[in-house]
Protein backbone atom coordinates (compact mmCIF):
# COMPACT_ATOMS: atom_id res chain seq x y z
CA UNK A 1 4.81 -2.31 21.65
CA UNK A 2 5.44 -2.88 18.29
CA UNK A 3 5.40 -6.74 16.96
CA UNK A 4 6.63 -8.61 13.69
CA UNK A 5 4.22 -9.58 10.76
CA UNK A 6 5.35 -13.01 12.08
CA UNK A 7 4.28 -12.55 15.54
CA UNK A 8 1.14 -10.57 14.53
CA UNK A 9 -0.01 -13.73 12.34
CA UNK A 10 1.15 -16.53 15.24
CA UNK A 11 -0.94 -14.08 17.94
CA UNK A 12 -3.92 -13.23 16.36
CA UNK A 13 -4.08 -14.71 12.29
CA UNK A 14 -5.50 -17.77 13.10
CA UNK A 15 -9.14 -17.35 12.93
CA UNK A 16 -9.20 -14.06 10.04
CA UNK A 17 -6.90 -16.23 8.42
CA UNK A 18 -8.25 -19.77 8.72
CA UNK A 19 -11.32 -18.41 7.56
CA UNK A 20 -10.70 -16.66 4.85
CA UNK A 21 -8.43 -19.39 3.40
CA UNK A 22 -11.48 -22.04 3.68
CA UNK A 23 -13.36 -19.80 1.70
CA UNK A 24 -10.95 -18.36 -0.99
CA UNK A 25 -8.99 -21.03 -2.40
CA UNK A 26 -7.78 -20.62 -6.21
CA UNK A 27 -8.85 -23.72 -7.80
CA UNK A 28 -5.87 -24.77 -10.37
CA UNK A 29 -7.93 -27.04 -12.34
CA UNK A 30 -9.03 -23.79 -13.75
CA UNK A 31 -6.33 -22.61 -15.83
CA UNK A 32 -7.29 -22.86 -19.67
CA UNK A 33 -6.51 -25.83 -21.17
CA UNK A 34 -8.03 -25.57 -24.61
CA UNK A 35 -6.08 -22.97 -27.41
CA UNK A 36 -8.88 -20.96 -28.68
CA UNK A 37 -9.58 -20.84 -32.40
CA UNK A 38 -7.07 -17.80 -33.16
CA UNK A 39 -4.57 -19.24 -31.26
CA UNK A 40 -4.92 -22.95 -33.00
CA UNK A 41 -4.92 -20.59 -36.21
CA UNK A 42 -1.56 -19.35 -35.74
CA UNK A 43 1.19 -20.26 -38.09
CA UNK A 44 4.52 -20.26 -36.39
CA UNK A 45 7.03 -17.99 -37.23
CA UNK A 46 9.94 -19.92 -35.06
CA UNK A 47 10.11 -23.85 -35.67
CA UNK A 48 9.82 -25.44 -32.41
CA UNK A 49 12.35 -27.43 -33.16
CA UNK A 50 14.81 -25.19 -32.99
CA UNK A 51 13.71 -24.38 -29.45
CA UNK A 52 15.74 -25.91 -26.77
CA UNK A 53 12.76 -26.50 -24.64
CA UNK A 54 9.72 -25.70 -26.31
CA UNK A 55 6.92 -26.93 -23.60
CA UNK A 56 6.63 -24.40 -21.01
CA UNK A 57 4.65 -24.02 -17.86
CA UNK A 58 3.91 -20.39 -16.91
CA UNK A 59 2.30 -19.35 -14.15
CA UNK A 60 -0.27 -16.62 -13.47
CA UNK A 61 -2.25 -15.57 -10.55
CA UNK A 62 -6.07 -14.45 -11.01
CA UNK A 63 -5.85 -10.54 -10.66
CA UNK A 64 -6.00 -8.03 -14.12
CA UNK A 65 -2.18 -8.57 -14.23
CA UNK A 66 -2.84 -11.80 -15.98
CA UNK A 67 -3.82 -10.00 -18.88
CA UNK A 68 -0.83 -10.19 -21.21
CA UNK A 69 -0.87 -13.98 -20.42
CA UNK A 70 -4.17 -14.47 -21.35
CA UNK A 71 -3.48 -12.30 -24.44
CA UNK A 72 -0.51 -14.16 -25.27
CA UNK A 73 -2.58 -17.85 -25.19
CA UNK A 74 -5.50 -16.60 -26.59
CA UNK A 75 -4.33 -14.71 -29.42
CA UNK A 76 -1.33 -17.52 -30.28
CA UNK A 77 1.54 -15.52 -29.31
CA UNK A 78 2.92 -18.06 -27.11
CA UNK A 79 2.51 -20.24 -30.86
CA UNK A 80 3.50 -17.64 -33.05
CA UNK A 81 7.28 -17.85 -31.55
CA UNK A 82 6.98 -22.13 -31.28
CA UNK A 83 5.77 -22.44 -27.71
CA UNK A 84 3.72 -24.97 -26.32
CA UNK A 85 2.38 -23.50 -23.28
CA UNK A 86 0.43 -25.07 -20.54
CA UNK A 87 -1.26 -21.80 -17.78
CA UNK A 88 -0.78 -22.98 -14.38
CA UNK A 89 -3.13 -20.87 -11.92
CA UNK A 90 -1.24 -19.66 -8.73
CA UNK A 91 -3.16 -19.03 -5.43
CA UNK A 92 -0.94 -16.30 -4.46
CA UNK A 93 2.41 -14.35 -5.49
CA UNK A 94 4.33 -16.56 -3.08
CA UNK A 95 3.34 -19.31 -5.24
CA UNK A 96 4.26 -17.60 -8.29
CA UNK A 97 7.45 -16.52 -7.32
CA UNK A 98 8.40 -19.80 -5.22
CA UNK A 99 7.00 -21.84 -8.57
CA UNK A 100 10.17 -20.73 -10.79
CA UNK A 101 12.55 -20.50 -7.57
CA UNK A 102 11.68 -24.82 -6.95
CA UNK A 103 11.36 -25.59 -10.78
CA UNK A 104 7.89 -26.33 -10.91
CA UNK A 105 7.06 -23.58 -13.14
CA UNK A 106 9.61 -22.19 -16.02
CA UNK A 107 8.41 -18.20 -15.82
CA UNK A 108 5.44 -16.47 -13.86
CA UNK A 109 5.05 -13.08 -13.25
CA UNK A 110 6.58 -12.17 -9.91
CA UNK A 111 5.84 -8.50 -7.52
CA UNK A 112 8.80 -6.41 -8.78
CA UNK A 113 10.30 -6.93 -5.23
CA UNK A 114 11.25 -10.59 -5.79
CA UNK A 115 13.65 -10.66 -8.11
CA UNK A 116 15.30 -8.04 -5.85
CA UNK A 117 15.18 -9.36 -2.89
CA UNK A 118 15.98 -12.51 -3.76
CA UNK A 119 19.50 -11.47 -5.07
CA UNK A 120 19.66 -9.31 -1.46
CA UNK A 121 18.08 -11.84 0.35
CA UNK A 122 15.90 -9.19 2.10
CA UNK A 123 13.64 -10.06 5.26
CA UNK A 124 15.45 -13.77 5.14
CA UNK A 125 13.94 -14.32 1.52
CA UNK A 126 15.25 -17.33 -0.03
CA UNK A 127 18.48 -16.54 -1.91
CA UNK A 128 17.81 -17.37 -5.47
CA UNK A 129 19.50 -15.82 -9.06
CA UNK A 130 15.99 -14.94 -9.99
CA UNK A 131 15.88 -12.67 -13.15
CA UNK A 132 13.60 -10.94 -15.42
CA UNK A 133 14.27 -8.65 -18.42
CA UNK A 134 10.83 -7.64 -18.49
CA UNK A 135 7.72 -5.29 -16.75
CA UNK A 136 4.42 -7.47 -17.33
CA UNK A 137 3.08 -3.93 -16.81
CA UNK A 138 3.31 -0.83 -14.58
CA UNK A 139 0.33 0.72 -12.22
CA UNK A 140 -2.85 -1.22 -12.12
CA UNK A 141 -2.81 -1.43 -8.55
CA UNK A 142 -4.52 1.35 -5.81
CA UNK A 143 -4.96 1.21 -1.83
CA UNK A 144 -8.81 0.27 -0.64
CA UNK A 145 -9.39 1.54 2.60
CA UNK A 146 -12.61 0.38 5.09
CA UNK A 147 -16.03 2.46 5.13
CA UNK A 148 -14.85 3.20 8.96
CA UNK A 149 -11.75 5.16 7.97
CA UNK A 150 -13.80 6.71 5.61
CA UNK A 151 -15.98 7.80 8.65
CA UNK A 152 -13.61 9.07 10.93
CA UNK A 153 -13.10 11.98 7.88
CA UNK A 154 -10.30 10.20 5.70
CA UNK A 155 -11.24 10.53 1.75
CA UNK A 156 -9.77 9.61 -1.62
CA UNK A 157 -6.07 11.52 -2.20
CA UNK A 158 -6.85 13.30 -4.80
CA UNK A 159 -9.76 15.25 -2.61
CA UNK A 160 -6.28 16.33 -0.57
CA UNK A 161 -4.72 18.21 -3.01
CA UNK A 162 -1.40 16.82 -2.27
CA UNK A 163 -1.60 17.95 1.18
CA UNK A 164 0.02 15.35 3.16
CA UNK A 165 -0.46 17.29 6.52
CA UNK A 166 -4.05 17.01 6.14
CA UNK A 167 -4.20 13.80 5.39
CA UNK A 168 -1.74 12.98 7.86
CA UNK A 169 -4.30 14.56 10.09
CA UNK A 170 -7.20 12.30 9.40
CA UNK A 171 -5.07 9.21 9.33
CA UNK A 172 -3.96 9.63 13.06
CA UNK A 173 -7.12 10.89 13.88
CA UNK A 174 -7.97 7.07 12.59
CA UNK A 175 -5.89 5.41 14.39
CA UNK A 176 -5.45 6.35 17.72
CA UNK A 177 -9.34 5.70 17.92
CA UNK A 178 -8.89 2.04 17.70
CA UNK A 179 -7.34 -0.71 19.78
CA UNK A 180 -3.05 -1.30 18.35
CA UNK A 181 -4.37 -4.91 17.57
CA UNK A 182 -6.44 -3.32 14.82
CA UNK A 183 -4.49 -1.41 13.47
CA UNK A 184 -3.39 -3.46 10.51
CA UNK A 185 -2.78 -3.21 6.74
CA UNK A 186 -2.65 -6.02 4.24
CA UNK A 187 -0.06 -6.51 1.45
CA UNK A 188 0.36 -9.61 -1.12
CA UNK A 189 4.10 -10.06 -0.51
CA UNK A 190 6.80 -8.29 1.59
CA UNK A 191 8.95 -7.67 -1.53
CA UNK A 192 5.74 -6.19 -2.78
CA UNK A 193 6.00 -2.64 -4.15
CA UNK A 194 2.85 -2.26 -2.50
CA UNK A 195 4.61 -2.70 1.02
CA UNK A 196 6.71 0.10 0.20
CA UNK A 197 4.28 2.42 -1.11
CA UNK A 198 2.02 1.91 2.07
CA UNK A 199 5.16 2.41 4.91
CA UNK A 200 6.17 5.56 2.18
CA UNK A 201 2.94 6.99 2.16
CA UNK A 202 2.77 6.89 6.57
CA UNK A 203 6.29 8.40 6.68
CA UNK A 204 5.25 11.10 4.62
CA UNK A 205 2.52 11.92 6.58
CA UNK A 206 4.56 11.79 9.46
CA UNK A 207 3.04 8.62 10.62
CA UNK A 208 5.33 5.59 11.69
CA UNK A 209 4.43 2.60 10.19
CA UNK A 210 6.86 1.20 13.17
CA UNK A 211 4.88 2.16 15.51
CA UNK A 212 1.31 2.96 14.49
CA UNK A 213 -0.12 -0.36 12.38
CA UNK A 214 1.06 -3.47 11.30
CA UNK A 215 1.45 -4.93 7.52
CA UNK A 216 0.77 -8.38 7.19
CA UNK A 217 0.59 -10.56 4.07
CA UNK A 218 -2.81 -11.82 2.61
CA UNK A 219 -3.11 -13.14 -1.02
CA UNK A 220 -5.49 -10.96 -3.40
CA UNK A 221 -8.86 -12.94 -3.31
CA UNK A 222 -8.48 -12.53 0.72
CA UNK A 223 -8.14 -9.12 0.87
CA UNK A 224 -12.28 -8.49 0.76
CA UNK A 225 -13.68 -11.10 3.33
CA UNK A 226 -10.41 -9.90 5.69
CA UNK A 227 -11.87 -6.12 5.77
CA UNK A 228 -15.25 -7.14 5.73
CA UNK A 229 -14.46 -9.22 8.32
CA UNK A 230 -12.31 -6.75 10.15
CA UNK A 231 -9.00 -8.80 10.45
CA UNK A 232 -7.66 -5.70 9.09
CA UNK A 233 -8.78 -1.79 8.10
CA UNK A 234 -6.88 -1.21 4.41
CA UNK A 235 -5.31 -3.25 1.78
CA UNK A 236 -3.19 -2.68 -1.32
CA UNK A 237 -3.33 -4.71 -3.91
CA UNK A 238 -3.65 -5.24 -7.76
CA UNK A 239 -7.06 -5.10 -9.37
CA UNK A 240 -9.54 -5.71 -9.71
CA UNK A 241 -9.51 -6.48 -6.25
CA UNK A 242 -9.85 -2.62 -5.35
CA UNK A 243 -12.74 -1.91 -7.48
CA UNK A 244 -14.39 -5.27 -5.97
CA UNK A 245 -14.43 -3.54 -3.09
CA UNK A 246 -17.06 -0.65 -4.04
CA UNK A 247 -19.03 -2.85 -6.98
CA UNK A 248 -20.53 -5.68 -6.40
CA UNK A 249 -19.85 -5.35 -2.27
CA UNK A 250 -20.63 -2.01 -1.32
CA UNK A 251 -20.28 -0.91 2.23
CA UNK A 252 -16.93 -2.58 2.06
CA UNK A 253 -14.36 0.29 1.44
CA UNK A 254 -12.97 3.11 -1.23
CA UNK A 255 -10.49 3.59 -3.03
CA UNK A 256 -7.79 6.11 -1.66
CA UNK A 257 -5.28 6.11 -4.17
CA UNK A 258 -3.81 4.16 -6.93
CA UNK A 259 -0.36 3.27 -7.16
CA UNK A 260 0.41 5.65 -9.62
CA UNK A 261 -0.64 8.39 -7.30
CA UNK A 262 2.07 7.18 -4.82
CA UNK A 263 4.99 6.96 -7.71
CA UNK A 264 4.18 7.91 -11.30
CA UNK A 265 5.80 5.08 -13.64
CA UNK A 266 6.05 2.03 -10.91
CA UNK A 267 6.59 -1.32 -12.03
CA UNK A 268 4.37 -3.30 -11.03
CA UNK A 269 5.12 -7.09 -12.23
CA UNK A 270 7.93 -8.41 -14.35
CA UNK A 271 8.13 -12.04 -16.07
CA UNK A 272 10.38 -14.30 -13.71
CA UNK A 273 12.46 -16.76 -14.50
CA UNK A 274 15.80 -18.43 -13.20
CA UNK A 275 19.30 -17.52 -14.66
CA UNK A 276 20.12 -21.17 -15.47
CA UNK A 277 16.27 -20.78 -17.50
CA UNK A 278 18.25 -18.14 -19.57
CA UNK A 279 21.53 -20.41 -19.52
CA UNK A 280 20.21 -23.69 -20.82
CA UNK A 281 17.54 -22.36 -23.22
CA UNK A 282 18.48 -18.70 -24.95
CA UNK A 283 17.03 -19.30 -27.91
CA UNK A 284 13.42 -20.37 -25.94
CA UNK A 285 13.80 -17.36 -23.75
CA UNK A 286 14.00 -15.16 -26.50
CA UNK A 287 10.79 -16.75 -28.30
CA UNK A 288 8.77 -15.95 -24.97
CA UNK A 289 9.89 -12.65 -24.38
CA UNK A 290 8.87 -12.01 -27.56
CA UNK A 291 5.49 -13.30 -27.40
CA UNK A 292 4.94 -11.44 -23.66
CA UNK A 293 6.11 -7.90 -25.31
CA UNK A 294 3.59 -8.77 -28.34
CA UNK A 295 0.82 -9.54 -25.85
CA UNK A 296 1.67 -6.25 -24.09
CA UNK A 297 1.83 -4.12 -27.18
CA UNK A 298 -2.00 -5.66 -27.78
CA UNK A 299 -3.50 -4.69 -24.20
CA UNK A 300 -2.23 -1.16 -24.67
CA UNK A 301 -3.93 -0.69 -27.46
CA UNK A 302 -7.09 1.44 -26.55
CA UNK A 303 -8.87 -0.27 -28.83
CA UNK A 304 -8.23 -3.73 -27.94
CA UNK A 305 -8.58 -3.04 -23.81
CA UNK A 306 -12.70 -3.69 -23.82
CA UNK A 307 -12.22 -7.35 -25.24
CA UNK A 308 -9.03 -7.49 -22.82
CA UNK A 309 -10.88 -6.98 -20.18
CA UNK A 310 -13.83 -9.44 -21.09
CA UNK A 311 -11.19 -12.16 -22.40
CA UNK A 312 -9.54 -11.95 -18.67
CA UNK A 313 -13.04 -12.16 -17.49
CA UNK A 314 -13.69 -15.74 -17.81
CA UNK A 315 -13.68 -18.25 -15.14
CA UNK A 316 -10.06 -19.48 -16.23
CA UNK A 317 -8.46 -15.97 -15.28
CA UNK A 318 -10.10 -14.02 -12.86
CA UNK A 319 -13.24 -14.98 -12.69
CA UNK A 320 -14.75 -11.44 -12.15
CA UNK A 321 -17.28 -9.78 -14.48
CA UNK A 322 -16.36 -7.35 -17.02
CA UNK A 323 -17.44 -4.31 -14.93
CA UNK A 324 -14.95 -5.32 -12.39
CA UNK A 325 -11.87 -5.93 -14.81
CA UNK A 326 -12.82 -2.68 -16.92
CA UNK A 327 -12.14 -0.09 -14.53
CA UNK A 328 -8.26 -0.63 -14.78
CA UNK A 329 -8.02 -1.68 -18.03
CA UNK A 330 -10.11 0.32 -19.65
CA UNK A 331 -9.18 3.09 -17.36
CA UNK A 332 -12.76 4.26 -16.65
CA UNK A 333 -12.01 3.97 -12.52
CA UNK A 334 -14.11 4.60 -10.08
CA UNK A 335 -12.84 5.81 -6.69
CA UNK A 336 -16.06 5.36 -4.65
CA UNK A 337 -17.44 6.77 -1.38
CA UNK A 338 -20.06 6.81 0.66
CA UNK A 339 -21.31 10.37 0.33
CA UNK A 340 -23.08 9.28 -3.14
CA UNK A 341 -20.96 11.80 -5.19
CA UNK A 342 -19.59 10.64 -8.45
CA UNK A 343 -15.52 10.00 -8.44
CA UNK A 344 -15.20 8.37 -11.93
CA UNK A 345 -11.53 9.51 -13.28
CA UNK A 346 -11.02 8.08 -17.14
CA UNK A 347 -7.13 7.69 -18.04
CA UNK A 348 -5.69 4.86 -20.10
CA UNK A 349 -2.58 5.06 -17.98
CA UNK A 350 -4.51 3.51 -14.83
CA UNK A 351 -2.66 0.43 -16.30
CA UNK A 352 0.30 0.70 -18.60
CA UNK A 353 1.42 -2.48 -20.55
CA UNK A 354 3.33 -0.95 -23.57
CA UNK A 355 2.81 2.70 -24.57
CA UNK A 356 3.45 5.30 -22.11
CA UNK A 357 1.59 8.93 -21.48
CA UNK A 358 4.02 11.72 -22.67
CA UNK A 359 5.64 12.71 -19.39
CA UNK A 360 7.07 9.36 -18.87
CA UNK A 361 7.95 9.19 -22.82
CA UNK A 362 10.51 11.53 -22.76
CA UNK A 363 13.45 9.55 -23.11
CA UNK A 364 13.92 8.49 -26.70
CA UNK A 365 12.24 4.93 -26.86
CA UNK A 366 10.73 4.54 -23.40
CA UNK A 367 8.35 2.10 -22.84
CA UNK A 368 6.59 0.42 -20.20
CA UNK A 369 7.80 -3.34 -20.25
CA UNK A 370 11.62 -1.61 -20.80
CA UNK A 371 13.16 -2.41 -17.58
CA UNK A 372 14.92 0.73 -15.52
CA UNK A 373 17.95 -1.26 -13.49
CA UNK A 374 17.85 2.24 -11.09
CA UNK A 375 14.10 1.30 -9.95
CA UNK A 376 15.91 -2.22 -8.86
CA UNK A 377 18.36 0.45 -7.01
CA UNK A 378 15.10 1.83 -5.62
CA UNK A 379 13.83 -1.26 -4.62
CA UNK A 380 17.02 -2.15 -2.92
CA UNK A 381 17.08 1.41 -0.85
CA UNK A 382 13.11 0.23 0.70
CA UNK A 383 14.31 -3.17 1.53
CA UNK A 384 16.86 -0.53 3.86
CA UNK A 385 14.66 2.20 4.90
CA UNK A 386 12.19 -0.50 6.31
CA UNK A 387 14.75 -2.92 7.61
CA UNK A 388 14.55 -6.00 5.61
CA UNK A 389 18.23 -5.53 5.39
CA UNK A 390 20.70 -4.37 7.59
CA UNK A 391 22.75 -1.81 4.86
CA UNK A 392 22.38 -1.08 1.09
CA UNK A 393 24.36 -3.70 -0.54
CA UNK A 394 28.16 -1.81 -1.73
CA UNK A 395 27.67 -4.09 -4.94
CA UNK A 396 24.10 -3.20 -5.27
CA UNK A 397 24.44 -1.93 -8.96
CA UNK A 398 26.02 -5.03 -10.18
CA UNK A 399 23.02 -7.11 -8.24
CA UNK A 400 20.80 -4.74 -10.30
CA UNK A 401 22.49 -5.55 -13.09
CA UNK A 402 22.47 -9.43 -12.72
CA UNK A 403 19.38 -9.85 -11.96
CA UNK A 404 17.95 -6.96 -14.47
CA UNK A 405 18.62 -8.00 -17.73
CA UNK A 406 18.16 -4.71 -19.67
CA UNK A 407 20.73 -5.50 -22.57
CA UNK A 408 19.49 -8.86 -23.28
CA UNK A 409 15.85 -7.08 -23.45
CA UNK A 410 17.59 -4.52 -25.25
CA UNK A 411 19.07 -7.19 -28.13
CA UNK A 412 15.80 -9.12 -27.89
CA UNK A 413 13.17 -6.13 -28.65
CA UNK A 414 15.82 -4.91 -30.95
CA UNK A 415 15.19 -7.97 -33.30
CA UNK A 416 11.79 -7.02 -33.12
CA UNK A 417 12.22 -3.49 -34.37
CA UNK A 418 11.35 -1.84 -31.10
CA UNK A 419 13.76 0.83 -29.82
CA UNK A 420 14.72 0.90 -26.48
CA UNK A 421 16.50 4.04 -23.89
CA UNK A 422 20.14 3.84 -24.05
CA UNK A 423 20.65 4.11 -20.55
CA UNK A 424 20.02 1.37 -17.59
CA UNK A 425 19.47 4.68 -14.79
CA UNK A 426 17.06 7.53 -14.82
CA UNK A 427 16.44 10.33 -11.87
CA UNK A 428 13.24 9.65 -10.78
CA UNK A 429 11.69 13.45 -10.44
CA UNK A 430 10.04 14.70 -7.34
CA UNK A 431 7.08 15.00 -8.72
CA UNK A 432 6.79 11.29 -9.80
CA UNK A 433 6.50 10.60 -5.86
CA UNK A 434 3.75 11.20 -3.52
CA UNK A 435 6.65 12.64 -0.84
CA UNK A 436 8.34 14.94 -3.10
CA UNK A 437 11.53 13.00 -2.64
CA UNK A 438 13.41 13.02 -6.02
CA UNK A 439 15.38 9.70 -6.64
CA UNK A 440 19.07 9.90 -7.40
CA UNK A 441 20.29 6.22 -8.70
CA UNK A 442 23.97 7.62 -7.89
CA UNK A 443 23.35 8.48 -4.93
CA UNK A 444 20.90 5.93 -3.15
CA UNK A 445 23.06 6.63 0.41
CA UNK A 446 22.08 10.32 0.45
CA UNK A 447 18.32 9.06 -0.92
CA UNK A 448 17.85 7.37 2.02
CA UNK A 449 19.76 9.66 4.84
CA UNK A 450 17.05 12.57 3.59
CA UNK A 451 14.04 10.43 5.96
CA UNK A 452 13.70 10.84 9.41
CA UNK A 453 11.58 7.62 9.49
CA UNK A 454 13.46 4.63 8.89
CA UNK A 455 14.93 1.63 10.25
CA UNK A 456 18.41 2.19 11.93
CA UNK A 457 17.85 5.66 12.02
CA UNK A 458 19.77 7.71 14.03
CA UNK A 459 18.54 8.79 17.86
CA UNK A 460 18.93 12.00 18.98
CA UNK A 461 19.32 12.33 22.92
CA UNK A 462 19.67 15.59 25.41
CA UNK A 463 21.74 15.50 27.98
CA UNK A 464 20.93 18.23 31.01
């Protein structure tokens, strides 16, 4: 019988759980509190002054996603446009998004989910005119699975060829070898991408995440006592959290794919903030969009992403050694194993803060913090599929559209010289998807009617 997340973690969470909380806890003292030397160097280019609220608290949480907040303090960014900015370290994403949504913090990156959901109010999520007009940055993420499913014959994706019957195979195989009570898969957030991807990547194989496992919620420095633990078999998550997993505690798991693998082009995080953030202070909004694209536009940079990775490093960010940061940000990523064979696979586009590769440049001024409203249509049509709502919103473009602020990014980069797509919607091709399912922004209905596995999905029954 299948159960809730919520009953799941009432039944059986409290020991995993309790355990891995006493031992995990993100320690907010640590957030930097000191500009560095470059940063205190900084001549302003905007007078403070002029700024209708010029001290900010931003939040961050410890994983390589803080990187263009790091960049952005460390490099005087946040200065450069007349912001005083004071890092606030968040123990999870919940944190981070519920920070901005109660006040206590003024932006934080959020899971592209949340500003979604919270206009859709998917799952019961708090209602809330959340916004962004900004990707933090896309990818960066990957799915670490335990050394037992790599036993029972399951291996990295790309070793499948995209053969999803195989794999299909070897994840059943998996399964129905252990008790239903272990069959579980950790997330950071239900309005995660990463939920999505996981349920997505089932389905495909013709596996029903209904039915077969459960996805519960487990913030990112949990994730590696959980598995090693056993509380649960795979996690997805953002790095370096995955590549934690094979250096530094081998014998834990592998990677089995990377988000991009799942959909080429994700976003990933975008830089929260309430609408009446935007009402009351434009003119500060603007200054900190503009230092968060600047600090993007220097981690892209290939050769800036070795000191990137050493600056988010340090004790005040994630607190993880340069080895572990590296492998997404410098894009030298290794998959692991246990069969000692080498599975190193070099690509800047592992993470993508600004510049693009060329098959996602092809629209004239494409970039990655550029916000796509139709991937907020996407969002909205997995909220659907896995029943976190009952129906796809009938004003779901104008939700998009609210709570995606494309032509304010639009006016904003503009002043910076920084061309931008002309449209808010792009057709997401089939082969930017690990299914083959090409995405249609005008037609998210028929998007969704094309899966067999799905919440509210029809039932076929034979009468004799």
């Amino acid at each position: 019988m299948f159960i809730n997340r919520r009953q799941f973690l009432h039944r059986a969470g409290t020991a995993a759980a309790g355990f891995s909380l006493a031992g995990c806890a993100i320690d907010a003292s640590r957030a930097p509190k000191t500009l560095s030397e470059t940063a205190q160097d900084t001549e302003p280019i905007v007078n403070p002054a002029s700024l209708e609220k010029p001290n900010l608290t931003i939040g961050y949480v410890p994983v390589n996603d803080c990187a263009p907040f790091a960049i952005a303090w460390e490099k005087g960014f946040f200065r450069k446009y007349g912001l005083n900015v004071r890092l606030s370290r968040e123990a999870s994403w919940a944190n981070s998004r519920d920070g901005i949504i109660f006040g206590r913090l003024d932006a934080s990156p959020v899971v592209s989910g949340a500003v979604t959901n919270a206009r859709i109010g998917a799952e019961g999520a708090r209602h809330a005119p959340l916004c962004a007009a900004m990707t933090i940055h896309r990818h960066g993420n990957a799915i670490t699975m335990n050394r037992a499913m790599w036993e029972s014959g399951l291996r990295p994706w790309r070793e499948y060829n995209g053969d999803l019957e195989a794999f299909g195979r070897d994840f059943r195989n998996y399964f129905e070898n252990i008790p239903s009570d272990q069959r579980v898969w950790a997330v950071v957030l239900s309005s995660a991408i990463y939920e999505y991807f996981v349920r997505n990547l089932s389905a495909a194989a013709g596996v029903n995440p209904f039915e077969e496992f459960r996805v519960i919620i487990i913030p990112p420095p949990q994730m590696l006592v959980n598995i090693r633990i056993g509380a649960m078999q795979a996690y997805m998550v953002a790095e370096p959290w995955n590549t934690r997993a094979i250096s530094g505690n081998e014998g834990v798991g592998f990677t089995f794919a990377q988000g991009h693998e799942i959909w080429h082009g994700h976003p990933d995080r975008l830089l929260g903030v309430m609408q009446s953030f935007i009402d009351e202070n434009p003119k500060t909004y603007r200054s900190l969009v503009k230092a968060m694209i600047e600090a993007c536009q220097y981690c892209s940079k290939p050769e800036n992403r070795q000191e990137v990775a050493e600056i988010i490093s340090a004790r005040s960010y994630t607190g993880a050694k340069p080895k572990l940061t590296e492998a997404a940000i410098v894009g030298n990523y290794n998959y692991g194993g246990f069969d000692n064979q080498p599975r190193l696979v070099k690509s800047e586009e592992t993470t993508l803060f600004f510049d693009l590769p060329e098959d996602l440049r092809r629209i004239s001024g494409n970039h990655s913090t550029f916000l796509w409203q139709s991937h907020s249509l996407w969002l909205m049509t997995q909220a659907t599929r896995w029943g976190q709502i009952s129906e796809l919103p009938t004003n779901a473009e104008e939700l998009a559209r609210q709570a995606w602020k494309t032509d304010l990014y639009r006016d904003i980069a503009g002043e910076m010289g920084i061309a931008c797509p002309a449209e808010d919607y792009k057709v997401e091709p089939a082969e930017a998807f690990i299914d083959r399912q090409p995405f249609d922004p005008s037609d998210p209905i028929g998007y969704l009617n094309r899966f067999a596995i799905r919440a509210n999905a029809p039932t076929q029954i034979c009468l004799s």
